[in-house]
Protein backbone atom coordinates (compact mmCIF):
# COMPACT_ATOMS: atom_id res chain seq x y z
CA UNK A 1 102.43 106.93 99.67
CA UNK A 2 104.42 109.40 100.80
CA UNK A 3 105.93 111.49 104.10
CA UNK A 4 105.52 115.23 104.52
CA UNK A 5 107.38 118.35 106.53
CA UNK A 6 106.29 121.46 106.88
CA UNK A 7 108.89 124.92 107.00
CA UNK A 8 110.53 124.81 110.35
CA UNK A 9 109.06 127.97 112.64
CA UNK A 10 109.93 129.40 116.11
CA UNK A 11 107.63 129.02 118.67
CA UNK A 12 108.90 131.45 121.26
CA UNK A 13 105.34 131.27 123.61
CA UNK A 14 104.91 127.37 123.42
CA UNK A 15 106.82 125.37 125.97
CA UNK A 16 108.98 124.32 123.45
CA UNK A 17 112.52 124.68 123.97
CA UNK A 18 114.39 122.91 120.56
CA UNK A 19 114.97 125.68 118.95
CA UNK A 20 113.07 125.96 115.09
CA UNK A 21 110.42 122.89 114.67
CA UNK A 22 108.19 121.80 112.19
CA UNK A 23 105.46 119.21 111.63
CA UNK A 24 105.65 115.65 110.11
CA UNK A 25 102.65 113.92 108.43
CA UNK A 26 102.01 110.96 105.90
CA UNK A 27 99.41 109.57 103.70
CA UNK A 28 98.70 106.70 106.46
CA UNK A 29 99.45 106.59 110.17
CA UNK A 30 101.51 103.34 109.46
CA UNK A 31 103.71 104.76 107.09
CA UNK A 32 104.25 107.83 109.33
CA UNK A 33 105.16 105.86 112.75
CA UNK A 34 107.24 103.61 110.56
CA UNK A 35 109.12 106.71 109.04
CA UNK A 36 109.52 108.43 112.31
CA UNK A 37 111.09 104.98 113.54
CA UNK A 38 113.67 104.64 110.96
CA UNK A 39 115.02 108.66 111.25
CA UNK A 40 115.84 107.54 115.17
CA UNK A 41 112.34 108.96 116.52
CA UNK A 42 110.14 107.29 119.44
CA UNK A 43 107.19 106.11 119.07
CA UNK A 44 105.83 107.64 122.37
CA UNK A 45 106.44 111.06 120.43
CA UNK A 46 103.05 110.88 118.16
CA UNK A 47 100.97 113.07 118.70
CA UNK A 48 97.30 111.64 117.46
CA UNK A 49 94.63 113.97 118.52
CA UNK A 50 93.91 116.85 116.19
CA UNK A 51 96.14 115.89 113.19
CA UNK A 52 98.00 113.10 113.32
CA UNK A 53 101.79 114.14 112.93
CA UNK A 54 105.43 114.15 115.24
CA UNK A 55 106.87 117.33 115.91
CA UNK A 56 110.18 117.80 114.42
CA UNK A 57 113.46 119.79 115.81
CA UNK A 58 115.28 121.22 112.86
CA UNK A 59 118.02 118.32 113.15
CA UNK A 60 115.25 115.28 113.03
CA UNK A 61 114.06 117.49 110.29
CA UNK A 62 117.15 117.43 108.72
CA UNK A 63 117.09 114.03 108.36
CA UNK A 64 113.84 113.24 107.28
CA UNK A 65 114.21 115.29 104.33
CA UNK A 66 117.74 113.32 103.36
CA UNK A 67 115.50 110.01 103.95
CA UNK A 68 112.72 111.37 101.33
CA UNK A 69 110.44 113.35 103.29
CA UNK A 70 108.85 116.13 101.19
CA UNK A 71 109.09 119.37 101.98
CA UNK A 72 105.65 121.41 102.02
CA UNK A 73 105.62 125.42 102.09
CA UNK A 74 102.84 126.35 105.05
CA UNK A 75 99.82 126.63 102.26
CA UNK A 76 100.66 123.51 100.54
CA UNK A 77 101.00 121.52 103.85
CA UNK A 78 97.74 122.86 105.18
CA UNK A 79 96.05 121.50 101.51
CA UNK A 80 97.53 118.36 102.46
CA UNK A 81 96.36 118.36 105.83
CA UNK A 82 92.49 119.39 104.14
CA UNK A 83 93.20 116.39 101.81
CA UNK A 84 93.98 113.45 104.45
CA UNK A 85 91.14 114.92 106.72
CA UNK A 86 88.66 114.32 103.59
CA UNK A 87 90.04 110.98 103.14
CA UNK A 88 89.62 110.07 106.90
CA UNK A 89 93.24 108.64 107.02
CA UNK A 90 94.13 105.88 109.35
């Protein structure tokens, strides 16, 4: 199993105000929340409708990377996306 980030990107319209984010996803939900836990995220932050991921300011992306997160260009983490959607993950 493994956990997922996307290439950070500025969102200049959204009501973000961070700076850079990305995306974080994982082969289950479980291992996701329980990533997001240990890299000092809440829980409260999951998002579940649409795709299941957290939202990730360059910092928190930072460290998910140095905790073993892999990095996904924008293609590659859409093919992953495709893939879990297939699979119906939970």
């Amino acid at each position: 199993m493994a956990v997922y980030v996307d290439d950070l990107k500025s969102y200049p319209l959204a009501k973000w105000r961070h700076g850079k984010a990305c995306h974080m996803i994982a082969d289950t939900i479980a291992e996701l929340k329980n990533f997001a836990i240990s890299i000092g995220m809440r829980d409260e932050w999951f998002q579940p409708k649409s795709s299941p991921h957290f939202d990730l300011t360059e910092e928190l992306r930072t460290k998910a990377v140095a905790a073993g997160a892999i990095e996904l260009n924008r293609r590659e983490f859409v093919i992953k996306l495709q893939e879990l959607r297939a699979r119906n993950w939970s």
